[in-house]
N, C-alpha and C. Protein backbone atom coordinates (compact mmCIF):
# COMPACT_ATOMS: atom_id res chain seq x y z
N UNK A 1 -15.42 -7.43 0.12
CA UNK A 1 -14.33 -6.46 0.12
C UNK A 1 -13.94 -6.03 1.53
N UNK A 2 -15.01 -6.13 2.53
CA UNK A 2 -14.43 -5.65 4.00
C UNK A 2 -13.16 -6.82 4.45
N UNK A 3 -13.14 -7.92 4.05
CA UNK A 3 -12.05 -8.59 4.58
C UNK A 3 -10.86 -8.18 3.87
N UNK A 4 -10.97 -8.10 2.84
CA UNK A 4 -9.53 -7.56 1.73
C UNK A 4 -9.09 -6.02 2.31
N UNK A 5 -10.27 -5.41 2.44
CA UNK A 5 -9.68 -3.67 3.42
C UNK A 5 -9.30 -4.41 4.63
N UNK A 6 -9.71 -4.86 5.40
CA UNK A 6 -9.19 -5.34 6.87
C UNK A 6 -7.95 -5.74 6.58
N UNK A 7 -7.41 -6.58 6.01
CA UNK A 7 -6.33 -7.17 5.75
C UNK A 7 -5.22 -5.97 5.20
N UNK A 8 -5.47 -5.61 4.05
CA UNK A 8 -4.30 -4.78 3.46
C UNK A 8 -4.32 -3.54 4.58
N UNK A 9 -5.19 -2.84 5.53
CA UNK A 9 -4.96 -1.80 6.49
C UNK A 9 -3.96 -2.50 7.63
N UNK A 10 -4.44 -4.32 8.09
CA UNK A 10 -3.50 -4.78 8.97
C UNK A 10 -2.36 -4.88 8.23
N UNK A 11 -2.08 -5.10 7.01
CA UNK A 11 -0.39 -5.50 6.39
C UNK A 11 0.04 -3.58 6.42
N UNK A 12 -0.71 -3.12 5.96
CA UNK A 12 0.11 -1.17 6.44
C UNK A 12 0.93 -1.12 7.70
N UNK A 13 -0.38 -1.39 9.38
CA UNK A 13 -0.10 -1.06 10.48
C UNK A 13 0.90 -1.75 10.93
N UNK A 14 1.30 -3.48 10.20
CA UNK A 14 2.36 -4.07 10.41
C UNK A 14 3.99 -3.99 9.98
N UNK A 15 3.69 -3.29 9.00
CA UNK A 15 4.64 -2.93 7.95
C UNK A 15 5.28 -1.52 8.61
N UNK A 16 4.32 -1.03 9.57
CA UNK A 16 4.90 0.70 9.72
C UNK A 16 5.33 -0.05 10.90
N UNK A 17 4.91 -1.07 12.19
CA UNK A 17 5.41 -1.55 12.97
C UNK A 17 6.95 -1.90 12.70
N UNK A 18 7.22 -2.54 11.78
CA UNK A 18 8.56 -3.29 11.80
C UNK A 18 9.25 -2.00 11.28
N UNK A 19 8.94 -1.14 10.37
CA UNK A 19 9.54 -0.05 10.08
C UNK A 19 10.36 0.45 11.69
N UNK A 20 9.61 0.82 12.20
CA UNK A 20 9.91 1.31 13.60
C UNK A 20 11.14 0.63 14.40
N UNK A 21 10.49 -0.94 14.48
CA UNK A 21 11.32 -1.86 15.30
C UNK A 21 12.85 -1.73 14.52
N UNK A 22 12.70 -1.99 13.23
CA UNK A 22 14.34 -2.47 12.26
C UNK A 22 14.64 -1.11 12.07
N UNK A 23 14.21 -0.01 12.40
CA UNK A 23 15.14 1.56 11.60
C UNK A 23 16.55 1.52 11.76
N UNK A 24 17.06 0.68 12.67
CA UNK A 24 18.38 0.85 12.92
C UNK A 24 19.48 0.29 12.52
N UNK A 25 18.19 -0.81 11.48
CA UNK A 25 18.86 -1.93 10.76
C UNK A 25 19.11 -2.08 9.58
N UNK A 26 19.68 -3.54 8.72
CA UNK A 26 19.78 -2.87 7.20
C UNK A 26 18.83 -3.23 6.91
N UNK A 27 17.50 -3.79 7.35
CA UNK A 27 16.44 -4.31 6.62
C UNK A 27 15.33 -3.39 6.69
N UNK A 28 14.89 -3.48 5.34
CA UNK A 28 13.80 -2.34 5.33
C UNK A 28 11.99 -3.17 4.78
N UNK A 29 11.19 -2.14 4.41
CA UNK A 29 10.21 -2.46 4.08
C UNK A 29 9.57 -1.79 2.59
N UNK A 30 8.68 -2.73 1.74
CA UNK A 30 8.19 -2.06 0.91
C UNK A 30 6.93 -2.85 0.74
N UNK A 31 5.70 -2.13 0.95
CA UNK A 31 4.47 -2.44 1.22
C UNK A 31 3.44 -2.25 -0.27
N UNK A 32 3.07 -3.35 -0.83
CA UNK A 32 2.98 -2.94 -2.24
C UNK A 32 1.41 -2.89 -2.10
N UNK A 33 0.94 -1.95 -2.47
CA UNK A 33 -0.42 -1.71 -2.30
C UNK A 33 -1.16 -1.23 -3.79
N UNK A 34 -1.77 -2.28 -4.78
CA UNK A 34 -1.91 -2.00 -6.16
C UNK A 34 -3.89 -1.96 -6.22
N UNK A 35 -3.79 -0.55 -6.91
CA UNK A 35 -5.10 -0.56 -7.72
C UNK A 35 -5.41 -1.68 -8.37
N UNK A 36 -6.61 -1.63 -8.95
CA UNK A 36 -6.72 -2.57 -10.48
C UNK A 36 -6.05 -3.35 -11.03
N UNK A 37 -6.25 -4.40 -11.04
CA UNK A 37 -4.62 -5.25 -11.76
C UNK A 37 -5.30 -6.58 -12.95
N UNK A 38 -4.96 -6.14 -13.69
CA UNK A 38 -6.02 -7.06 -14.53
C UNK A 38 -5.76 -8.59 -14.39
N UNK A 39 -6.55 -9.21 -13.48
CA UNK A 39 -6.74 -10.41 -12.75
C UNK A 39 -7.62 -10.92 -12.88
N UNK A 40 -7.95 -12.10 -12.10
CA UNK A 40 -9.16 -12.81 -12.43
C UNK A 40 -10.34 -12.18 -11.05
N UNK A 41 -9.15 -11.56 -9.54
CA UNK A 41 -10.20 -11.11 -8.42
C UNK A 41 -10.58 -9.32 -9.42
N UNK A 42 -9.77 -8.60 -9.79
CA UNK A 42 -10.76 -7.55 -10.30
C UNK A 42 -11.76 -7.59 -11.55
N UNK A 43 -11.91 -9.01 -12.11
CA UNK A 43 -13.05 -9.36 -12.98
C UNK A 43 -14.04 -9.84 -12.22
N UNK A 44 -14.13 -9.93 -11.14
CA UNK A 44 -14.98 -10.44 -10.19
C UNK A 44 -15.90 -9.20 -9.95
N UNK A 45 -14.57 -8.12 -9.26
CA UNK A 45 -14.95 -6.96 -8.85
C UNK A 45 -15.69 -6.07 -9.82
N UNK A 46 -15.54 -5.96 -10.71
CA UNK A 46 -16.00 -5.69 -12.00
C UNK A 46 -17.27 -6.03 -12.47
N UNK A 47 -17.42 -7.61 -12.02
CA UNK A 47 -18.71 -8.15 -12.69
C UNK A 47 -20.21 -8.32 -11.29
N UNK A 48 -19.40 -7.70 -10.31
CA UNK A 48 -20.08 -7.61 -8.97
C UNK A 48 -21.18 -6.54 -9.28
N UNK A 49 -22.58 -7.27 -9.06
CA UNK A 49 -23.93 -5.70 -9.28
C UNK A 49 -23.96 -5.52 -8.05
N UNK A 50 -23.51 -5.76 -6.76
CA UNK A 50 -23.32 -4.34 -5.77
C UNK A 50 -22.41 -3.58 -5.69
N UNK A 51 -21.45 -3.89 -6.87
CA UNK A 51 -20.00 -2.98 -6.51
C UNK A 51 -20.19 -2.31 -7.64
N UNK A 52 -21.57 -2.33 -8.67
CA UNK A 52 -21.25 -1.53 -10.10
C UNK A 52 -21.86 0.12 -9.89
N UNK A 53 -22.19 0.64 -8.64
CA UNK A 53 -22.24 2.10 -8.53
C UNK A 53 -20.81 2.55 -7.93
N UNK A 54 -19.87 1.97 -7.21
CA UNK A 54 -18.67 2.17 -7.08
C UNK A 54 -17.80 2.28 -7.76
N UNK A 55 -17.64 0.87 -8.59
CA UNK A 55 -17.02 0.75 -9.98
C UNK A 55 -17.05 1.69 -11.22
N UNK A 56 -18.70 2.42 -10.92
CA UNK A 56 -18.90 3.34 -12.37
C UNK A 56 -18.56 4.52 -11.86
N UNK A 57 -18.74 4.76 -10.43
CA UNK A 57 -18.20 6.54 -9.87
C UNK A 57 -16.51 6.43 -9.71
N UNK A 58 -15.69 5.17 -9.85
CA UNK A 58 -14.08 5.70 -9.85
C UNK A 58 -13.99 5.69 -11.30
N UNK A 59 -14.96 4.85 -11.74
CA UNK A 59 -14.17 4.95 -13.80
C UNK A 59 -14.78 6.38 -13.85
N UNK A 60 -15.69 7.06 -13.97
CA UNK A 60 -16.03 8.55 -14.14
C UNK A 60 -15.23 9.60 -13.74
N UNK A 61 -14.32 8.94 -12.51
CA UNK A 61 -13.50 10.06 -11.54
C UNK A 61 -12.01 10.05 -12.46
N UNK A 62 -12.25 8.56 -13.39
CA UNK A 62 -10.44 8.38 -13.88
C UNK A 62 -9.57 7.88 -13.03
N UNK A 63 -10.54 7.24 -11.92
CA UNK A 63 -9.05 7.29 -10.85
C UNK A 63 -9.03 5.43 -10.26
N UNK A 64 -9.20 4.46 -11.47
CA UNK A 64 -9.13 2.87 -11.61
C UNK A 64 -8.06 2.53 -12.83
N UNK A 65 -7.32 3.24 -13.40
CA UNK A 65 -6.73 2.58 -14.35
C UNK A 65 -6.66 1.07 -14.19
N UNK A 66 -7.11 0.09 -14.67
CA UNK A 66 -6.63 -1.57 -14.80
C UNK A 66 -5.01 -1.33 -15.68
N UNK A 67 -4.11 -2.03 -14.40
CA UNK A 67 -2.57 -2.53 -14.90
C UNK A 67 -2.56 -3.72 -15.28
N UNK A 68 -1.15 -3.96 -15.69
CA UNK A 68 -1.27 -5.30 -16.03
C UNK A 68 -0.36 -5.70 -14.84
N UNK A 69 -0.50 -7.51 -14.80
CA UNK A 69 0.56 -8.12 -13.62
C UNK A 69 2.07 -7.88 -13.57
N UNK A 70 2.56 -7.72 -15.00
CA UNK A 70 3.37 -7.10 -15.15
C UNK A 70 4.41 -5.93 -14.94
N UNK A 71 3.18 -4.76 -15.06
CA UNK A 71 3.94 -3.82 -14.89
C UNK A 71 3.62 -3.65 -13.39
N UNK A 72 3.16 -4.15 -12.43
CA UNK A 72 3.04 -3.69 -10.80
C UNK A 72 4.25 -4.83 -10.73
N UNK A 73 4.68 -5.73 -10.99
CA UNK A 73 5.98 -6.53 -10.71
C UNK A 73 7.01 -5.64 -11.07
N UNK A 74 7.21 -4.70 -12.43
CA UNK A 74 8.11 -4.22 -12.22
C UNK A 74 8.33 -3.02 -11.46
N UNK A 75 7.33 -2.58 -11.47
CA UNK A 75 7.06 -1.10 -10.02
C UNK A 75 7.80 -1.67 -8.75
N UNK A 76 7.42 -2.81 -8.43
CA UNK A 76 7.66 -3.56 -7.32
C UNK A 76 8.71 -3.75 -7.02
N UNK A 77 9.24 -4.41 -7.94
CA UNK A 77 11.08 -4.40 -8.46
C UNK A 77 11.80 -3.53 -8.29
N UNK A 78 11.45 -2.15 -8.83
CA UNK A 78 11.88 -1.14 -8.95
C UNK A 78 12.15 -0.24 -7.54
N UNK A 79 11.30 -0.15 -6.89
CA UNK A 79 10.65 0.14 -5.40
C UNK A 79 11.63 -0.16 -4.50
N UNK A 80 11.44 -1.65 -4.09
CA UNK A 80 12.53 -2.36 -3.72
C UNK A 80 14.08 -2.32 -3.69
N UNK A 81 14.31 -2.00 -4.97
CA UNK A 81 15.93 -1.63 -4.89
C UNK A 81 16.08 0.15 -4.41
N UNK A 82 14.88 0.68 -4.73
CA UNK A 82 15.29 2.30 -4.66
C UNK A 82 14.88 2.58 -3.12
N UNK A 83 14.38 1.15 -2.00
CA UNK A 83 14.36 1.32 -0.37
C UNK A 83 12.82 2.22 -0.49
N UNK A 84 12.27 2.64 -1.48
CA UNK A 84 10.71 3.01 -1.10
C UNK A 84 10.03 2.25 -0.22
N UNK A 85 9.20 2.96 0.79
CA UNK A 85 8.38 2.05 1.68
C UNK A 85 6.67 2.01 1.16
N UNK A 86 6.68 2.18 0.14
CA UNK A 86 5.20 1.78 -0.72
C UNK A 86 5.12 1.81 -2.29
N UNK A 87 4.09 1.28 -2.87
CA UNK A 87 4.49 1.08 -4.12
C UNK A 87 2.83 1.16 -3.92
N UNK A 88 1.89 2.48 -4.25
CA UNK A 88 0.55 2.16 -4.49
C UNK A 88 0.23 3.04 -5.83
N UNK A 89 -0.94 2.59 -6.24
CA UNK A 89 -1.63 2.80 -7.73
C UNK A 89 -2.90 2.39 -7.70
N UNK A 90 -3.58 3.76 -8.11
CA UNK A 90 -3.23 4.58 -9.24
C UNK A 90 -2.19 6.31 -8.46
N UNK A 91 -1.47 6.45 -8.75
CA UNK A 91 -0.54 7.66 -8.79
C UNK A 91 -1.51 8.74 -8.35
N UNK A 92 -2.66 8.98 -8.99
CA UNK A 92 -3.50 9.78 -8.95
C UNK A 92 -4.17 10.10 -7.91
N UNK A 93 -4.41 8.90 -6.93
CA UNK A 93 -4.90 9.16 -5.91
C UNK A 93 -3.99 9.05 -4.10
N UNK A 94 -2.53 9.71 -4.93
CA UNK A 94 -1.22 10.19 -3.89
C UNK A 94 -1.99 11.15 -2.73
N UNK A 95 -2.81 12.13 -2.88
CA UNK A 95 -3.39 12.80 -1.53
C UNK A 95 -3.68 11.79 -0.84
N UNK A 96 -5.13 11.23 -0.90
CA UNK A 96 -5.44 10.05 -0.36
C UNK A 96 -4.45 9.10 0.49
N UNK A 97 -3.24 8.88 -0.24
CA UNK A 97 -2.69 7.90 0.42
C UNK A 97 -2.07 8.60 1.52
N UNK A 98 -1.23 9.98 1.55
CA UNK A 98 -0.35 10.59 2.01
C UNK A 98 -1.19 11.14 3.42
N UNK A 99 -2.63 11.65 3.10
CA UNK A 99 -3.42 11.35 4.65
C UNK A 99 -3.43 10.25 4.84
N UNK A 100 -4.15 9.33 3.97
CA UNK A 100 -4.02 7.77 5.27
C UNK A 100 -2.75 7.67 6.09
N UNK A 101 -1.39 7.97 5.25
CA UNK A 101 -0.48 7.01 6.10
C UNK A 101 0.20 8.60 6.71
N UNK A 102 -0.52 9.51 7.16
CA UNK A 102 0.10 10.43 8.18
C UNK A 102 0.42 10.56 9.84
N UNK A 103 -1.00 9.74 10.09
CA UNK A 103 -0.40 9.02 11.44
C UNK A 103 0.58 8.07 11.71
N UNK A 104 0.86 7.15 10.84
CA UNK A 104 2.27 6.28 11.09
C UNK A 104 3.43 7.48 10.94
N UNK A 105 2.97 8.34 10.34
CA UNK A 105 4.49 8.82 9.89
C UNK A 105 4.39 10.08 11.21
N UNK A 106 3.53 10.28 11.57
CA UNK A 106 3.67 11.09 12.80
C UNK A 106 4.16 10.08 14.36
N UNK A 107 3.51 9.00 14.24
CA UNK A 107 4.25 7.98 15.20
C UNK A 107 5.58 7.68 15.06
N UNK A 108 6.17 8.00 13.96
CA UNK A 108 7.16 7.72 13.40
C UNK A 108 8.04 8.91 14.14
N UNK A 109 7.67 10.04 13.49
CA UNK A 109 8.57 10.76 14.26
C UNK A 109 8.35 11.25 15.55
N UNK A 110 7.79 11.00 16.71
CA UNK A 110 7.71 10.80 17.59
C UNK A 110 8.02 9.69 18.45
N UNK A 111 8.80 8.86 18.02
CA UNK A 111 9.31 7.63 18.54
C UNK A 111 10.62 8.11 17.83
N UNK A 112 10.70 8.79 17.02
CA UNK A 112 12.09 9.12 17.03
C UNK A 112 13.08 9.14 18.13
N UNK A 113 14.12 8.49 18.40
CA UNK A 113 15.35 8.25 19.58
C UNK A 113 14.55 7.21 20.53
N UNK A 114 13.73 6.91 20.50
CA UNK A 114 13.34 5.50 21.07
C UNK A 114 13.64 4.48 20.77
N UNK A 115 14.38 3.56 22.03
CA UNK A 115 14.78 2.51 21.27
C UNK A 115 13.59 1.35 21.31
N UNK A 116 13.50 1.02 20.18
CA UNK A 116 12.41 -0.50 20.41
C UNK A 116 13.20 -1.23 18.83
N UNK A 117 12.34 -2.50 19.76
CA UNK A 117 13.00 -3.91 17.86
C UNK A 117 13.65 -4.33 19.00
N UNK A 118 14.55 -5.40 18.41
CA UNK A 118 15.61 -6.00 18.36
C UNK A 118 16.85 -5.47 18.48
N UNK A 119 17.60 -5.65 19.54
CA UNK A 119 19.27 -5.11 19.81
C UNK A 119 20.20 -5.97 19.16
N UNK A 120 20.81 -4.68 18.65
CA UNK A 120 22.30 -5.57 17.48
C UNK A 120 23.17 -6.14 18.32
N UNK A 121 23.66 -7.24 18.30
CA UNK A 121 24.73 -8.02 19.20
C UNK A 121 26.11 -8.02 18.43
């Protein structure tokens, strides 16, 4: 699991990067970041005996719902047209996310009137 956190924290820091660079542009970002998804990698995760004291303290907390592939495609979908810049789940654990991603959004507005990216020609 440390490579899958490494990775989805680098697709965040990259994602708030281009945010920054394109603000001026019509292209935007939506960074889909899904709980549980009933798959064949969270049956793994699931059937993992070092991950089953983790696994049993978020099912106790309520806060793992398993989705289906489905409905995070249409979240995704949905997201996308409405210009949201994340699409994460479970809903429940919105504090959590809203500290993690408070430093981008404080870099964010502090680079406010800075120009960086790409110049429109």
């Amino acid at each position: 699991l440390a490579s899958y956190g490494a990775t989805k924290a680098g697709l965040l820091n990259f994602a708030a990067a281009l945010r920054l660079e394109l603000r001026d542009t019509d292209i935007h970002t939506t960074v889909i970041a899904p709980g549980p998804i009933d798959t064949e990698m969270w049956e793994q995760v699931e059937q993992a005996a070092d991950l089953d004291p983790v696994v049993k303290r978020l099912r106790r907390l309520q806060l793992i719902p398993k989705r289906s592939p489905q409905w995070l495609a249409d979240r995704a979908v949905e997201a996308v047209a409405a210009n949201r810049r994340h699409v994460r789940t479970p809903r429940r654990l919105s504090t959590s996310f809203w500290l993690q991603e408070a430093p981008s959004r404080l870099n964010e507005w502090l680079m406010t009137g800075v120009e960086v990216g790409p110049k429109r020609i």
